[in-house]
N, C-alpha and C. Protein backbone atom coordinates (compact mmCIF):
# COMPACT_ATOMS: atom_id res chain seq x y z
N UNK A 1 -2.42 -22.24 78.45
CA UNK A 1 -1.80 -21.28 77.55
C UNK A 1 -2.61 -19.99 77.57
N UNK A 2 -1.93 -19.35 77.41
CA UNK A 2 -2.89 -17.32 77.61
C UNK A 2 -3.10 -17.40 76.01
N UNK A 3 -4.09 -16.77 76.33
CA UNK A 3 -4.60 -15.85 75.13
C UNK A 3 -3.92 -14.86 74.09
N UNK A 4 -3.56 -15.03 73.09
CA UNK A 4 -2.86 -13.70 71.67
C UNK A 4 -4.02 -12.59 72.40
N UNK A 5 -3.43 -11.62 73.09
CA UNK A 5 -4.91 -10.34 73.03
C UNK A 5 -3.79 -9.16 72.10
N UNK A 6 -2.41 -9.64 71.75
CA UNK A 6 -1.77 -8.17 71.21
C UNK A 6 -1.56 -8.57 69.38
N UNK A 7 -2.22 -7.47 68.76
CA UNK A 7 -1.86 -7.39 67.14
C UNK A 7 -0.41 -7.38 66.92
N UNK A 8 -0.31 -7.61 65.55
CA UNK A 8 1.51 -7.35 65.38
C UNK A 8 1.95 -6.38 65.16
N UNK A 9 1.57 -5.07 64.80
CA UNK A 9 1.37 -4.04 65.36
C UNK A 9 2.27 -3.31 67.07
N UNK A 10 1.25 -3.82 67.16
CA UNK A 10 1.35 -3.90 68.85
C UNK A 10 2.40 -4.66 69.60
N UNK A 11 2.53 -5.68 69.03
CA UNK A 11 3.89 -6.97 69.31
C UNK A 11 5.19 -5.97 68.77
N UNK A 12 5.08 -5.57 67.68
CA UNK A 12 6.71 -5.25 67.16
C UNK A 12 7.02 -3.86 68.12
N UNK A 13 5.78 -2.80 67.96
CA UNK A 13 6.43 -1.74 69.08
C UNK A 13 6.60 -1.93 70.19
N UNK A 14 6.08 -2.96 70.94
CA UNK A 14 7.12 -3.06 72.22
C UNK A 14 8.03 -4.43 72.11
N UNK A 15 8.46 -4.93 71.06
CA UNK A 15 9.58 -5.81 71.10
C UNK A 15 10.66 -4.65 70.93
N UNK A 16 10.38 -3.45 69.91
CA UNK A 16 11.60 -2.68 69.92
C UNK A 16 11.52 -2.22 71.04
N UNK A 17 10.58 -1.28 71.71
CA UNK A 17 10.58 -0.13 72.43
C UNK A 17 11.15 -0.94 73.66
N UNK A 18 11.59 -2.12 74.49
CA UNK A 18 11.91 -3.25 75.07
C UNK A 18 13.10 -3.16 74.92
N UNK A 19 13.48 -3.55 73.89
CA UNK A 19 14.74 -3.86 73.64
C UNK A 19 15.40 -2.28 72.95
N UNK A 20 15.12 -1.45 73.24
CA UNK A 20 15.81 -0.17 72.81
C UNK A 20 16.24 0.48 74.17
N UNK A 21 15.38 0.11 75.33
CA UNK A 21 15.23 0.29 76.64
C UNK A 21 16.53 -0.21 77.02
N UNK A 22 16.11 -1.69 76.90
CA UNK A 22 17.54 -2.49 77.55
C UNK A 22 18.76 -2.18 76.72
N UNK A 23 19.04 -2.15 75.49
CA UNK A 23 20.12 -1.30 74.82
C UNK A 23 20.55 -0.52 75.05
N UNK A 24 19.62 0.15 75.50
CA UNK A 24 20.44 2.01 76.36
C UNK A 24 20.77 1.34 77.25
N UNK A 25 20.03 0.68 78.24
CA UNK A 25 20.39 0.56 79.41
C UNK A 25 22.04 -0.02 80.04
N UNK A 26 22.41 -1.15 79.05
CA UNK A 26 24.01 -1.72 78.70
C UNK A 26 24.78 -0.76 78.36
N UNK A 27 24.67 0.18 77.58
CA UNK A 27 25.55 1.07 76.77
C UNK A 27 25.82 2.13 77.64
N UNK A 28 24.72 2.70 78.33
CA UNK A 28 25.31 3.66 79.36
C UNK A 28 25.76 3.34 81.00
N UNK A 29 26.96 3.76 80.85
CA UNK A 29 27.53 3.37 81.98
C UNK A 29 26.71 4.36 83.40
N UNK A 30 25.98 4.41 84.03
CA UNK A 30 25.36 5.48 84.83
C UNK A 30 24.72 4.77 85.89
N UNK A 31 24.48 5.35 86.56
CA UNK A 31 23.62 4.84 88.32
C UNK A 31 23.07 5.43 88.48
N UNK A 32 22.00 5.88 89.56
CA UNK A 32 21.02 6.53 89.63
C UNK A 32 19.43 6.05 89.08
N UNK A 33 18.36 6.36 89.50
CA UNK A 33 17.09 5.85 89.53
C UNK A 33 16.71 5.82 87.80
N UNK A 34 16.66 6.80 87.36
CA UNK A 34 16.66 6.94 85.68
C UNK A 34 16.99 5.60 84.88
N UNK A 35 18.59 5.53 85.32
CA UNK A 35 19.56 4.46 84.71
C UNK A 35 18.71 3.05 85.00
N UNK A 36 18.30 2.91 86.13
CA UNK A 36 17.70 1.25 86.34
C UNK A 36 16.18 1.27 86.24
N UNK A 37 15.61 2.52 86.10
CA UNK A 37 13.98 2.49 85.43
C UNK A 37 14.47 1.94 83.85
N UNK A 38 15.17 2.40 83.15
CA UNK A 38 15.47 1.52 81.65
C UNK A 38 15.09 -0.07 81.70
N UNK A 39 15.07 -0.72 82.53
CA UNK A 39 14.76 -1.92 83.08
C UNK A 39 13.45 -2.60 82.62
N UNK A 40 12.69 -1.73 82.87
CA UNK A 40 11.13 -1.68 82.79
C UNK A 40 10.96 -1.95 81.33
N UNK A 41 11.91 -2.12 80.55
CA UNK A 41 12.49 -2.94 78.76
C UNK A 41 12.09 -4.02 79.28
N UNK A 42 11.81 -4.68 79.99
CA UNK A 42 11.84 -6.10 80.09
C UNK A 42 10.73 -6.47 79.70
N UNK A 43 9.87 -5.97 80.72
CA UNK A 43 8.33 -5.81 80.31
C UNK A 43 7.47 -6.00 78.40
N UNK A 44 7.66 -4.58 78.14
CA UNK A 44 7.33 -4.89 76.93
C UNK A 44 7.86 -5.88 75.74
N UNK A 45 9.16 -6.12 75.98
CA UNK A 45 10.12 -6.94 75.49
C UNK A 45 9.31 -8.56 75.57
N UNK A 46 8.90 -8.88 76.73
CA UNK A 46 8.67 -10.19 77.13
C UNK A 46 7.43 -10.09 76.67
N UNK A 47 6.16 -9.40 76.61
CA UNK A 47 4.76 -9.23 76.56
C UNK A 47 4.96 -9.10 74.71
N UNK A 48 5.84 -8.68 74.47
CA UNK A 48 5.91 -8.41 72.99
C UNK A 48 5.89 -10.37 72.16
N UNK A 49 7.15 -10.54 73.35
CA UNK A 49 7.63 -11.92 72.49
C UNK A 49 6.44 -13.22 72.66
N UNK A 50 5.71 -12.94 73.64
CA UNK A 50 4.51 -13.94 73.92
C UNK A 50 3.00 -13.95 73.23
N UNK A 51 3.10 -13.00 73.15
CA UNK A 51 1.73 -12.21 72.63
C UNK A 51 0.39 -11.76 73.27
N UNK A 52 1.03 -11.39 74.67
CA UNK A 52 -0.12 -11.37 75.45
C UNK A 52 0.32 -10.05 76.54
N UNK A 53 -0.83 -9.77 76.98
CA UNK A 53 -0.80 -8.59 77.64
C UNK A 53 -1.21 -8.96 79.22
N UNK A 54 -1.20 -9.15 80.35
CA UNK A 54 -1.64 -9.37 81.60
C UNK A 54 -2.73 -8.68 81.84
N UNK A 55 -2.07 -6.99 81.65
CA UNK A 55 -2.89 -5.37 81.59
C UNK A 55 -3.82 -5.72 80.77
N UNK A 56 -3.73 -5.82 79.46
CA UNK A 56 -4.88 -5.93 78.21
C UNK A 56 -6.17 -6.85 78.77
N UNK A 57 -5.65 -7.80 79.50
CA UNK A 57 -6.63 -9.00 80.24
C UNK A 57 -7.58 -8.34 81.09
N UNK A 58 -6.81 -8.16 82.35
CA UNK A 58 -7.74 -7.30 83.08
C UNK A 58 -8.89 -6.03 82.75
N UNK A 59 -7.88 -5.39 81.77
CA UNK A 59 -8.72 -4.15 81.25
C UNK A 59 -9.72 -4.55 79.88
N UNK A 60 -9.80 -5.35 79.21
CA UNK A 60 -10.17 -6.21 78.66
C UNK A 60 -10.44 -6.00 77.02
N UNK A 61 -9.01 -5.38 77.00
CA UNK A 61 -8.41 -4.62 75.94
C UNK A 61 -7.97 -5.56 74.98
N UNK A 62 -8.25 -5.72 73.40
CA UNK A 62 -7.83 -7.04 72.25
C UNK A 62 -7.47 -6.19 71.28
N UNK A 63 -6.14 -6.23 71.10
CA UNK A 63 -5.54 -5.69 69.60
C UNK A 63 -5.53 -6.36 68.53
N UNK A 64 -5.51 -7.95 68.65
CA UNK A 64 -5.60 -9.02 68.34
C UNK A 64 -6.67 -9.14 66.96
N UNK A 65 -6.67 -8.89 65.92
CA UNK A 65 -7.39 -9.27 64.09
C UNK A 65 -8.23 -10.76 64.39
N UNK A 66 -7.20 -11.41 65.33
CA UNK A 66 -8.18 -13.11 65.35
C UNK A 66 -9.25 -13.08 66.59
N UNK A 67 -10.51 -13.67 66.55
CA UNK A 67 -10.92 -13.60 67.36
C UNK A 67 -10.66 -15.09 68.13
């Protein structure tokens, strides 16, 4: 199991900022590079819902109140 390194804080702005991504991304009908960078919602979306950062690991970054 990985490590909590993200506060909740930190968890809720990229559960929205994720899922506000992928929201636009459904709603607008468009093509082009712009339109499928919205994608990149996934990311924080998924890192939000787990509580862990991959990046935060390596860089050895803890938002995390618990030790």
């Amino acid at each position: 199991m990985l490590k909590t390194n993200e506060g909740s804080v930190d968890r809720i702005l990229r559960v929205v900022v994720g899922a506000a991504l992928l929201i636009w991304f459904f709603a607008e009908p468009a093509g082009g590079f712009w339109h499928y960078a919205k994608l990149i919602g996934i990311v924080p979306l998924i890192t939000g819902l787990i509580g862990t950062c991959p990046l935060y690991s390596m860089l050895g970054i803890n938002t995390c109140p618990m030790k």
